[in-house]
PDB file of N, CA and C in Angstrom:
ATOM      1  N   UNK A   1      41.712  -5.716  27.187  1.00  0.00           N
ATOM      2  CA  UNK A   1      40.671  -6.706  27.127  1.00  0.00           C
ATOM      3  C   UNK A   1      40.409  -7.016  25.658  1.00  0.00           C
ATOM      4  N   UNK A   2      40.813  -7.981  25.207  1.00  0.00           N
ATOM      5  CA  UNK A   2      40.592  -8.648  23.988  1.00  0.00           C
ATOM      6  C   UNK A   2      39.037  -8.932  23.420  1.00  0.00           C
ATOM      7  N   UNK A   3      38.193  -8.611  23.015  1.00  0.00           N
ATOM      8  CA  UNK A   3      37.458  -9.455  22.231  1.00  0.00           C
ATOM      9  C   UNK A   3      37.110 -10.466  21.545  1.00  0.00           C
ATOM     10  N   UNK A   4      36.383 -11.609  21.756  1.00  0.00           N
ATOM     11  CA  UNK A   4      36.255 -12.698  20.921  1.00  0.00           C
ATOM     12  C   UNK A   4      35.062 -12.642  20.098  1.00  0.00           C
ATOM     13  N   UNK A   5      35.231 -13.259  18.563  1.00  0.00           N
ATOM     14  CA  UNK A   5      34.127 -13.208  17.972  1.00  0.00           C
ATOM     15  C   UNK A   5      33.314 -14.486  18.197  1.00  0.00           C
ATOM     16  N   UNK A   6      31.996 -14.486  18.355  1.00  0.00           N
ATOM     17  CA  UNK A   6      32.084 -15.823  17.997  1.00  0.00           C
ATOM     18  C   UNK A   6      31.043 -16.365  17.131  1.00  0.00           C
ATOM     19  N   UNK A   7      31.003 -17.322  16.139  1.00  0.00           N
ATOM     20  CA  UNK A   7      29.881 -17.669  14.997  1.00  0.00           C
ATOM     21  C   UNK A   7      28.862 -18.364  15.484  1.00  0.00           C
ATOM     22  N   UNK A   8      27.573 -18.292  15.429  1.00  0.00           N
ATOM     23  CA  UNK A   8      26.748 -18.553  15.537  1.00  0.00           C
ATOM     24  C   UNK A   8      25.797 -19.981  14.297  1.00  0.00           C
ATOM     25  N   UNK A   9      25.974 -20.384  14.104  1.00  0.00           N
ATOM     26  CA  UNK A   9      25.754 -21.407  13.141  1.00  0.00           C
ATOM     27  C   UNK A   9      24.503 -22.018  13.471  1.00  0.00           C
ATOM     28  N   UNK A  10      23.295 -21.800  12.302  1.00  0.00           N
ATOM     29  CA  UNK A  10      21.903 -22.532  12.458  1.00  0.00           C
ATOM     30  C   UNK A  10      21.431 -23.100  10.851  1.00  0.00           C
ATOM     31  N   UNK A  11      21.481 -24.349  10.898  1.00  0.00           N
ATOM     32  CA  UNK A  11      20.984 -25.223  10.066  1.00  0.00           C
ATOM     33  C   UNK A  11      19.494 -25.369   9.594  1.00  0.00           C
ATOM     34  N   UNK A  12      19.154 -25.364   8.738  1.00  0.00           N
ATOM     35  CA  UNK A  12      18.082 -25.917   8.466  1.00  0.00           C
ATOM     36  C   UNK A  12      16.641 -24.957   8.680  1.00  0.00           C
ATOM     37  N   UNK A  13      16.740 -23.702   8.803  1.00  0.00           N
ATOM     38  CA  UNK A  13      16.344 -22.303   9.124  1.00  0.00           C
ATOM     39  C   UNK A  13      16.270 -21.833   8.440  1.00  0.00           C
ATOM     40  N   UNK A  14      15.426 -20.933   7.492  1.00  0.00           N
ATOM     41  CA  UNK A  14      15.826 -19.412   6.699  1.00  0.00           C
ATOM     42  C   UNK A  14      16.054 -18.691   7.369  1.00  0.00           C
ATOM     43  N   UNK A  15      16.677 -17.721   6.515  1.00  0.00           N
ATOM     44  CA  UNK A  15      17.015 -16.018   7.637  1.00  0.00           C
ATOM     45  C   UNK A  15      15.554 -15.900   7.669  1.00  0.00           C
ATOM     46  N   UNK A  16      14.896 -15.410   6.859  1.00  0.00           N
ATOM     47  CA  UNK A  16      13.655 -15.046   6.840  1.00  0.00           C
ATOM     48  C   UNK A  16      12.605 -15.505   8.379  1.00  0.00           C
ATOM     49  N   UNK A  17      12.781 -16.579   8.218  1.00  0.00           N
ATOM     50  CA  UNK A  17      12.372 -17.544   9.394  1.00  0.00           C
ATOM     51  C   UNK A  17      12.701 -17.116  10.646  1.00  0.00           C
ATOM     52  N   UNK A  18      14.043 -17.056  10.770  1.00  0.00           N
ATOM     53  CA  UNK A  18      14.685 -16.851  12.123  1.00  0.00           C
ATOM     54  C   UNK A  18      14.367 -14.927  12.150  1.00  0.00           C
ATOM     55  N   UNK A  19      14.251 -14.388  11.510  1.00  0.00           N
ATOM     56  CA  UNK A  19      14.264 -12.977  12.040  1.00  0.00           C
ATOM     57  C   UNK A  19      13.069 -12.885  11.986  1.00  0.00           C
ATOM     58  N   UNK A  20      11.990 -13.648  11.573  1.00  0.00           N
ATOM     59  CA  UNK A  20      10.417 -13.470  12.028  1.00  0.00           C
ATOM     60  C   UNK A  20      10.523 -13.662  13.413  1.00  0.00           C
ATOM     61  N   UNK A  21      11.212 -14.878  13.518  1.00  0.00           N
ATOM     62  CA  UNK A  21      11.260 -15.914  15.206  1.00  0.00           C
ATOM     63  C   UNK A  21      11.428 -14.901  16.233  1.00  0.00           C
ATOM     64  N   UNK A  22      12.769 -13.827  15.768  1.00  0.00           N
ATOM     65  CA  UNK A  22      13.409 -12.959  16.752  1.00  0.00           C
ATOM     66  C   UNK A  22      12.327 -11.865  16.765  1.00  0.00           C
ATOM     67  N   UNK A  23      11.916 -11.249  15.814  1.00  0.00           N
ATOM     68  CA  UNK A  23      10.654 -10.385  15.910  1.00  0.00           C
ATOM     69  C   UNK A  23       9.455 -10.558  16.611  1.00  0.00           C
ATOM     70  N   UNK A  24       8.883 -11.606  16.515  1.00  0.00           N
ATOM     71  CA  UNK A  24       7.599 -12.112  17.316  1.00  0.00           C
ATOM     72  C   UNK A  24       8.247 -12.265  18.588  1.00  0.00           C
ATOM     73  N   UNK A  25       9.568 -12.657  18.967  1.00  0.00           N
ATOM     74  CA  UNK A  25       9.860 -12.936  20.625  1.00  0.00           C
ATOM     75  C   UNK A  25      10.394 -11.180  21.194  1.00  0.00           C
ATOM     76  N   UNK A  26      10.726 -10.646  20.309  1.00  0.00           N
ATOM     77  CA  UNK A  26      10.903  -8.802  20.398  1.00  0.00           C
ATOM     78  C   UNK A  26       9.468  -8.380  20.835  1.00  0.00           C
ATOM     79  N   UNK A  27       8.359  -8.291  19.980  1.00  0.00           N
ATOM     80  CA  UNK A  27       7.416  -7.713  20.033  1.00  0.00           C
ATOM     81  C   UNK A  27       6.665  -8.302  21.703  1.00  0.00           C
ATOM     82  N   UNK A  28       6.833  -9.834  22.197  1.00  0.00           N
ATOM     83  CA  UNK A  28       6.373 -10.097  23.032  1.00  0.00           C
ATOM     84  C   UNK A  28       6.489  -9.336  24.167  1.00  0.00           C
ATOM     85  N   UNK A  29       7.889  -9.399  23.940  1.00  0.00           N
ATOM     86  CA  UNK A  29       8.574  -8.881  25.307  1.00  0.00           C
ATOM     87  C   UNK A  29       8.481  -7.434  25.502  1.00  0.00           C
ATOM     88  N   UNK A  30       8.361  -6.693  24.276  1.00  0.00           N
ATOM     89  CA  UNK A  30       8.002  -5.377  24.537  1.00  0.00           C
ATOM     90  C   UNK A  30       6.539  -5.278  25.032  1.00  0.00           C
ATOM     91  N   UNK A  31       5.698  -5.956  24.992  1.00  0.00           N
ATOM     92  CA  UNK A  31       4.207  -5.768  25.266  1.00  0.00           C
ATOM     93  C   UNK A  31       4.007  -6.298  26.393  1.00  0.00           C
ATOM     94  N   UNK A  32       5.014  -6.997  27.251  1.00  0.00           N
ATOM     95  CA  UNK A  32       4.967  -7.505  28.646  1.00  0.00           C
ATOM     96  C   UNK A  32       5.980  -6.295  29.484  1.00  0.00           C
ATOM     97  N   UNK A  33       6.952  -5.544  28.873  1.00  0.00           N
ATOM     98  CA  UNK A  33       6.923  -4.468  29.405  1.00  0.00           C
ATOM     99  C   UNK A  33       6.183  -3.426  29.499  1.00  0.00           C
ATOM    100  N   UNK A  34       5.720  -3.207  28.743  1.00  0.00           N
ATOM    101  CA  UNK A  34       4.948  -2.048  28.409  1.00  0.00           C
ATOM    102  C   UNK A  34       3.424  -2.507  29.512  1.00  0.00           C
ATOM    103  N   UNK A  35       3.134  -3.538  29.779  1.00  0.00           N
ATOM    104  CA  UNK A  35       1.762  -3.982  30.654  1.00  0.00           C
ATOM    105  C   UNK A  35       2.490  -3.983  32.150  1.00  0.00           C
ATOM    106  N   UNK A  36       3.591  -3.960  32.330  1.00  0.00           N
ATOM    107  CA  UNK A  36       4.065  -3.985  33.778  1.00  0.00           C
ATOM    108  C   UNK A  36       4.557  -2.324  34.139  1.00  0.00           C
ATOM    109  N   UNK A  37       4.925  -1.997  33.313  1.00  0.00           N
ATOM    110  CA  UNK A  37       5.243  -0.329  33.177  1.00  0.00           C
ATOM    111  C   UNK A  37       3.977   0.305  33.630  1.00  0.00           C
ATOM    112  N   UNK A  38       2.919   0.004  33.273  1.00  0.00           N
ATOM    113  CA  UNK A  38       1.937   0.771  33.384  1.00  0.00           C
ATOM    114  C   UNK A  38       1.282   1.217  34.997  1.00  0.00           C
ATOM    115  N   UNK A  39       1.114   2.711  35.170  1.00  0.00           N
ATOM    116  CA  UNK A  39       1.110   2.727  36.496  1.00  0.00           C
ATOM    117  C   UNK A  39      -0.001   2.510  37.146  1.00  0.00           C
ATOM    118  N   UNK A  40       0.435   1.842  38.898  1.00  0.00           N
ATOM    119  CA  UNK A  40      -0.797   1.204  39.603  1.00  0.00           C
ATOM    120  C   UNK A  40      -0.929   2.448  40.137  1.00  0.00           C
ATOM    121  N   UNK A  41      -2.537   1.539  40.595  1.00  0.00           N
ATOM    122  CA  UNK A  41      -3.307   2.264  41.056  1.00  0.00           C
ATOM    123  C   UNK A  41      -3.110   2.621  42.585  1.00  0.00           C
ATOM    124  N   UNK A  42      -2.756   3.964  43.293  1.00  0.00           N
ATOM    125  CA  UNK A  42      -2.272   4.362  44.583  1.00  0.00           C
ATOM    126  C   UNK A  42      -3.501   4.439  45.527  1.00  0.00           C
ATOM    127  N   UNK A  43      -3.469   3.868  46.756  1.00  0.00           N
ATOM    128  CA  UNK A  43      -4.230   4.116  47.988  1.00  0.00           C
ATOM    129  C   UNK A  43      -4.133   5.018  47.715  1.00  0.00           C
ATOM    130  N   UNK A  44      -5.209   5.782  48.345  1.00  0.00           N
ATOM    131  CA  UNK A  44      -5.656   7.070  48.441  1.00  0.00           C
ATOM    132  C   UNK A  44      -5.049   6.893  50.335  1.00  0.00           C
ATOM    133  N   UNK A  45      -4.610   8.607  50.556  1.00  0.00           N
ATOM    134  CA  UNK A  45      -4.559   9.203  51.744  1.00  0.00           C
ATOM    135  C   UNK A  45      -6.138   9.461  51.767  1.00  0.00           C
ATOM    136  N   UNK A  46      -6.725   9.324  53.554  1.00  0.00           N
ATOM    137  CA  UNK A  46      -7.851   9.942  53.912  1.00  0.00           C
ATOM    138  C   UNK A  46      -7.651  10.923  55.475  1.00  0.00           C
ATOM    139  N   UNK A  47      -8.459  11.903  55.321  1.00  0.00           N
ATOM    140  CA  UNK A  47      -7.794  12.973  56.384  1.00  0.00           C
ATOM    141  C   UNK A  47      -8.435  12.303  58.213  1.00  0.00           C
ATOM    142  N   UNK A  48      -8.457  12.927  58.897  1.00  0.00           N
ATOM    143  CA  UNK A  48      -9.026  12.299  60.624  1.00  0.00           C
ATOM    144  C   UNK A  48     -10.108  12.580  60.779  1.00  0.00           C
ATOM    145  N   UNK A  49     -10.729  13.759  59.712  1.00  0.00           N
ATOM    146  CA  UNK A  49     -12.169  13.047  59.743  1.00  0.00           C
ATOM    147  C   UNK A  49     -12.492  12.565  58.746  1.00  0.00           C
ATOM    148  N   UNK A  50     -12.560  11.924  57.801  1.00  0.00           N
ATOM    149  CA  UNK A  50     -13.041  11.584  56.906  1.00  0.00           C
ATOM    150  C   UNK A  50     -13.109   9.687  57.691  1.00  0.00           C
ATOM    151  N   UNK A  51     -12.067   9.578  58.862  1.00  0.00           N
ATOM    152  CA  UNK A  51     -11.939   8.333  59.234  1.00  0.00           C
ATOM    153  C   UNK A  51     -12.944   8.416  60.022  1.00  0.00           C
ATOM    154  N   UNK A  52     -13.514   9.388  61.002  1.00  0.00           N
ATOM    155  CA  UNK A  52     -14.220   9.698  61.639  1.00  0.00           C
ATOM    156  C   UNK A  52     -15.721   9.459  61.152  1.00  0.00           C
ATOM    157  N   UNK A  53     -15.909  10.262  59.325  1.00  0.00           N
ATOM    158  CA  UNK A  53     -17.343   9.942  59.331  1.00  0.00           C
ATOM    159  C   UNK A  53     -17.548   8.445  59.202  1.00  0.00           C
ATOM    160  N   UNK A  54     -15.940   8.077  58.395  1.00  0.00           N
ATOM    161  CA  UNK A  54     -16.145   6.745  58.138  1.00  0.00           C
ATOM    162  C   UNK A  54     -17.459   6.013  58.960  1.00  0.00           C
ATOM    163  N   UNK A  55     -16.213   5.599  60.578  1.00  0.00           N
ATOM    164  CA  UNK A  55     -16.662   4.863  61.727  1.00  0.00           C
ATOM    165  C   UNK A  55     -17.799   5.466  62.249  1.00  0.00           C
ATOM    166  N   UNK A  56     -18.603   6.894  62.267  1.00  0.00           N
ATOM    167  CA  UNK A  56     -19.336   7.623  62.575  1.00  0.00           C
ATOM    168  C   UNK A  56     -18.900   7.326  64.290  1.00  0.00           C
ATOM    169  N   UNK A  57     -17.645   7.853  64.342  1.00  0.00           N
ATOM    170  CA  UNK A  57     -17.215   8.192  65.349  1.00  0.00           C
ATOM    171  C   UNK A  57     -16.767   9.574  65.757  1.00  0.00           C
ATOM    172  N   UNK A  58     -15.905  10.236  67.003  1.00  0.00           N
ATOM    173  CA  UNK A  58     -15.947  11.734  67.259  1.00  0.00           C
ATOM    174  C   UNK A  58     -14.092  11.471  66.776  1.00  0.00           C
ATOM    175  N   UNK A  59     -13.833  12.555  66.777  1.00  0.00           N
ATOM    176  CA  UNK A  59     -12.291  12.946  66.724  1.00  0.00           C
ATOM    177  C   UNK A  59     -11.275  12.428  67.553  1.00  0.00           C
ATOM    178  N   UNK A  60     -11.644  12.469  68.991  1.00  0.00           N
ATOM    179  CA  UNK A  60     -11.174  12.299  69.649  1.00  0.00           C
ATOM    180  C   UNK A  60     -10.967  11.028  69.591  1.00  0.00           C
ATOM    181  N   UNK A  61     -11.962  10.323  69.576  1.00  0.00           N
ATOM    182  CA  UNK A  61     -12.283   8.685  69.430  1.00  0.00           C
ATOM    183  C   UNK A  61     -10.965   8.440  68.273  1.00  0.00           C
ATOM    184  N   UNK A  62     -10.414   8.703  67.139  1.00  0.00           N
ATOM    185  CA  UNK A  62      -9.886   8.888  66.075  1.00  0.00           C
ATOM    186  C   UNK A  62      -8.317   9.028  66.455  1.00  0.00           C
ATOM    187  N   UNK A  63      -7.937   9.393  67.502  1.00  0.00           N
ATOM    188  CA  UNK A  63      -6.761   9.902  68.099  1.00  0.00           C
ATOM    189  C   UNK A  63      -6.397   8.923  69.373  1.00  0.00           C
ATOM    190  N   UNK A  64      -7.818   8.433  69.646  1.00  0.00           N
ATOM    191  CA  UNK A  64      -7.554   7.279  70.884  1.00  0.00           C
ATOM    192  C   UNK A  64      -7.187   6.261  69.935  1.00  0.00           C
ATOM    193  N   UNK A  65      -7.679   5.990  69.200  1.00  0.00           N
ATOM    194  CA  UNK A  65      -7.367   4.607  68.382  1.00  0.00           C
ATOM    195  C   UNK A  65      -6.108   4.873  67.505  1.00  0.00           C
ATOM    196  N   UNK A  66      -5.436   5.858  67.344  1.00  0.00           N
ATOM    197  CA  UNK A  66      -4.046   6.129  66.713  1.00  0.00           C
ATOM    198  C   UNK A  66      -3.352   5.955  68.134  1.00  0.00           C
ATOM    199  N   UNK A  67      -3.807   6.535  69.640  1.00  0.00           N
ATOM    200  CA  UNK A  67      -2.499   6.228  70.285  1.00  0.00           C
ATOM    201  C   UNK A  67      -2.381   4.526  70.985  1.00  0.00           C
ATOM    202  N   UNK A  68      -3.368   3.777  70.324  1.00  0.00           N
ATOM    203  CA  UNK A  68      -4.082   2.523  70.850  1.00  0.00           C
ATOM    204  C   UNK A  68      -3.177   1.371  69.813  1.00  0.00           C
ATOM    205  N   UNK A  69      -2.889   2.137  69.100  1.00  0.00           N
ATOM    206  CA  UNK A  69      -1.982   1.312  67.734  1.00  0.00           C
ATOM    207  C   UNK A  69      -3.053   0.721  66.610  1.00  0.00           C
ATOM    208  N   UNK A  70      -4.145   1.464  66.923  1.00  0.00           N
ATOM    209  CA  UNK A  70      -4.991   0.716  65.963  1.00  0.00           C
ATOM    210  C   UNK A  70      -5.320   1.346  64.686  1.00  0.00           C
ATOM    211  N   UNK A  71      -5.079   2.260  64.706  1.00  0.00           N
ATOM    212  CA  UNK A  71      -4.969   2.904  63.134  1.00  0.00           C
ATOM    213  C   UNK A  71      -3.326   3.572  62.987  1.00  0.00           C
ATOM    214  N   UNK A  72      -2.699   3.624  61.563  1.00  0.00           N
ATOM    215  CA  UNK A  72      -1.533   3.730  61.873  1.00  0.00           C
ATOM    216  C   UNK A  72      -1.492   5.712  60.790  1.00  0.00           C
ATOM    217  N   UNK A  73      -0.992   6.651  61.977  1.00  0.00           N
ATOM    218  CA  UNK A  73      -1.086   7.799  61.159  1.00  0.00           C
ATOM    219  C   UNK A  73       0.169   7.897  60.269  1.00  0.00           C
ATOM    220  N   UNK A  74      -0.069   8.771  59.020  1.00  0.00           N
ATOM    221  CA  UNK A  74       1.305   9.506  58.391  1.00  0.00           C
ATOM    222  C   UNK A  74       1.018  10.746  58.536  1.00  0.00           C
ATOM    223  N   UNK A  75       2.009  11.724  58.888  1.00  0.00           N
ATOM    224  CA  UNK A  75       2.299  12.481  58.688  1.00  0.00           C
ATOM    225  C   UNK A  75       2.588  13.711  58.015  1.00  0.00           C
ATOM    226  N   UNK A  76       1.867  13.889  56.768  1.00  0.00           N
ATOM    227  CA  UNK A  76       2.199  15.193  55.681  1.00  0.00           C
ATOM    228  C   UNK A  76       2.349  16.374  56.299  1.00  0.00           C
ATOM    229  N   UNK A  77       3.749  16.952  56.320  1.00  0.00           N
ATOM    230  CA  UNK A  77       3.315  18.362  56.832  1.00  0.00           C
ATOM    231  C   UNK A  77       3.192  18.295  58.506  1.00  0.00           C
ATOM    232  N   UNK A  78       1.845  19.249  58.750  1.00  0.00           N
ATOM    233  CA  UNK A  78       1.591  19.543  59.986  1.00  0.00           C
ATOM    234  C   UNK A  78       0.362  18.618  59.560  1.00  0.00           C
ATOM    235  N   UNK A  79       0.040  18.077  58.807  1.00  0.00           N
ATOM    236  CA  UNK A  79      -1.657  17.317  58.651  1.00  0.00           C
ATOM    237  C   UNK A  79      -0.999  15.711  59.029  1.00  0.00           C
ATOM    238  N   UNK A  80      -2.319  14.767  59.690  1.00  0.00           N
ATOM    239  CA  UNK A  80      -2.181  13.459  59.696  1.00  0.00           C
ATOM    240  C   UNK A  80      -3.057  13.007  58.757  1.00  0.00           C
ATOM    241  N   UNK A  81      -2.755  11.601  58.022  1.00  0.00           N
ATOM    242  CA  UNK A  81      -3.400  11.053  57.117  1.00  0.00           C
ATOM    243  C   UNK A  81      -3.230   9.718  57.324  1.00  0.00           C
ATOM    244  N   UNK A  82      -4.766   8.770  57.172  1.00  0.00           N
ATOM    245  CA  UNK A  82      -3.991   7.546  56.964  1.00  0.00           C
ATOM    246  C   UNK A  82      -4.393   7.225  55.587  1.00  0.00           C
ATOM    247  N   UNK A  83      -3.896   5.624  55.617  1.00  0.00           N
ATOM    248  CA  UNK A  83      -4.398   5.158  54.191  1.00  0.00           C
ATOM    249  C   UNK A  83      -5.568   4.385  54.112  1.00  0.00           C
ATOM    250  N   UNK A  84      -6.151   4.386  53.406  1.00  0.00           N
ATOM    251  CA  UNK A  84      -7.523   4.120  53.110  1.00  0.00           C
ATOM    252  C   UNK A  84      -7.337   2.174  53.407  1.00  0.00           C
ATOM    253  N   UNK A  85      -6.706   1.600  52.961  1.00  0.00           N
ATOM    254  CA  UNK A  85      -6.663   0.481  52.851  1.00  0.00           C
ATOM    255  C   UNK A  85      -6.355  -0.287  54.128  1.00  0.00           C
ATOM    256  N   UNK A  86      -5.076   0.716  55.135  1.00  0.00           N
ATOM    257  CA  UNK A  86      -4.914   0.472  56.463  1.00  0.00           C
ATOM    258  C   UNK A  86      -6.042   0.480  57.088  1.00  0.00           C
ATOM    259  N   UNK A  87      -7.184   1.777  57.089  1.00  0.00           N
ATOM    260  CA  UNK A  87      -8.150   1.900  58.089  1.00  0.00           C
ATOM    261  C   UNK A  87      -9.432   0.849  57.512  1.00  0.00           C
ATOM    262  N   UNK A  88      -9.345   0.206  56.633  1.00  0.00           N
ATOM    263  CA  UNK A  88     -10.479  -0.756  56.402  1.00  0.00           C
ATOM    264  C   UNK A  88      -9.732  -1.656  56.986  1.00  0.00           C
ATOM    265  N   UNK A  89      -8.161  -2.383  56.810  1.00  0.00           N
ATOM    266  CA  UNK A  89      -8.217  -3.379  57.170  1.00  0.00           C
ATOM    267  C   UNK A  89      -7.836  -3.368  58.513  1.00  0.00           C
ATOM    268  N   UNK A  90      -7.994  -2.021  59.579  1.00  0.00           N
ATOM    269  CA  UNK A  90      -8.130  -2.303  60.854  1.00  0.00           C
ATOM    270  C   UNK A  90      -9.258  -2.615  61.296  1.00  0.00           C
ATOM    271  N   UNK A  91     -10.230  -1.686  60.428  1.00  0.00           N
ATOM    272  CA  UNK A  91     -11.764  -2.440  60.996  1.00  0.00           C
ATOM    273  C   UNK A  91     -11.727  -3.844  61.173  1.00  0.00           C
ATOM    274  N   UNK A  92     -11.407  -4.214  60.009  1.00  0.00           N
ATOM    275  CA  UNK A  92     -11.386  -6.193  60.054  1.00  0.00           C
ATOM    276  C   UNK A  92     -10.844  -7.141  61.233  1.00  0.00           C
ATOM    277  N   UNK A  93     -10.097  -6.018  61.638  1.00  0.00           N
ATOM    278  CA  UNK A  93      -8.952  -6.608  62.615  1.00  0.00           C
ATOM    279  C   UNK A  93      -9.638  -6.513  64.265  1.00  0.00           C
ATOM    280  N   UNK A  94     -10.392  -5.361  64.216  1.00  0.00           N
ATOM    281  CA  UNK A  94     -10.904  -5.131  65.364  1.00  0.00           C
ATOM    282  C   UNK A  94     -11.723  -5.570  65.355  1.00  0.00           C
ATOM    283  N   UNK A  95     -13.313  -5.421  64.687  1.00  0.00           N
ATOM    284  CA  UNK A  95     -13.997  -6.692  64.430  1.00  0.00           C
ATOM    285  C   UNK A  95     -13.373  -8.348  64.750  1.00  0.00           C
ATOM    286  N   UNK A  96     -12.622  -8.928  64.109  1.00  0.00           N
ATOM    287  CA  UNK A  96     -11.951 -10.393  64.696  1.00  0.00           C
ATOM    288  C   UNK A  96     -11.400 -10.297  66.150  1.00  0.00           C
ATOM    289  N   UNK A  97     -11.201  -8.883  66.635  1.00  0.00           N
ATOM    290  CA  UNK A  97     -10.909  -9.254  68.150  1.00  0.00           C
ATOM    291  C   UNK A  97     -12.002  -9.137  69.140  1.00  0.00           C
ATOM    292  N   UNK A  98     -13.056  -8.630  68.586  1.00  0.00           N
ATOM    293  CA  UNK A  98     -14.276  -8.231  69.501  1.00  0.00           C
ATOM    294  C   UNK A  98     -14.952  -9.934  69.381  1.00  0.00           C
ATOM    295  N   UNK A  99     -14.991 -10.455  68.307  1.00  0.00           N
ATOM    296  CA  UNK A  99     -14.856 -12.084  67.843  1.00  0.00           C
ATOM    297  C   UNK A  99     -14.606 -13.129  69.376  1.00  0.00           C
ATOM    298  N   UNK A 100     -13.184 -12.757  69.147  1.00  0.00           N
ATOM    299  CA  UNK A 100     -12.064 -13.642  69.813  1.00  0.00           C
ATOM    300  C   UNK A 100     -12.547 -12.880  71.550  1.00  0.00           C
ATOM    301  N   UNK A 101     -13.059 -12.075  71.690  1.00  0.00           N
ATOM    302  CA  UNK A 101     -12.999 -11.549  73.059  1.00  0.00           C
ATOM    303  C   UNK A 101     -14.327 -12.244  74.006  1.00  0.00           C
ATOM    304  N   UNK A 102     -15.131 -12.396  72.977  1.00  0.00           N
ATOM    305  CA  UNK A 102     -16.388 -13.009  73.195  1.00  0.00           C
ATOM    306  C   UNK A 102     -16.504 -14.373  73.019  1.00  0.00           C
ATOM    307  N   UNK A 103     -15.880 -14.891  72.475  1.00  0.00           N
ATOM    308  CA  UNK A 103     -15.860 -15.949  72.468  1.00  0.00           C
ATOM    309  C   UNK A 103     -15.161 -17.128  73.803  1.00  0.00           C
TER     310      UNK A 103
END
């Protein structure tokens, strides 16, 4: 595999100029990595009761609505957990069907 060189030719430019140009577009781009690099923020896992005091519901109630499809469990281990963000936005969901049921 051969190599080609090839010249680059810019008129009317200082070096000075152009390696500021390349520096300020360096520095950008490092500071738009460096802001996307940065780590998000993780749902929190919450345990079956903590969903429980949530809803100020019983356990059981908590296990009907996991085999109901309405809260979705994970698994750690021998422990179930859901995610915090799932079980709010099932409330929302069940709420809009109690909505739609009555209506």
């Amino acid at each position: 595999m051969q190599m080609q060189s090839k010249l680059l030719q810019v008129e009317s430019v200082s070096s000075q100029t152009l390696l500021q140009a390349v520096s300020d577009l360096l520095d950008l781009k490092i500071s738009t990595l460096k802001g996307s690099a940065a780590p998000k923020e993780t749902d929190p896992f919450i345990t079956r009761q903590e969903v429980a005091d949530l809803f100020k519901i019983s356990l059981p109630t908590v296990h009907a609505w996991m085999n109901a499809g309405i809260l979705t469990p994970y698994k750690i281990g021998n422990k179930t957990r859901f995610l915090l963000s799932e079980v709010k936005a099932a409330a929302v969901n069940v709420g809009s069907r109690k909505e739609v049921a009555h209506a």
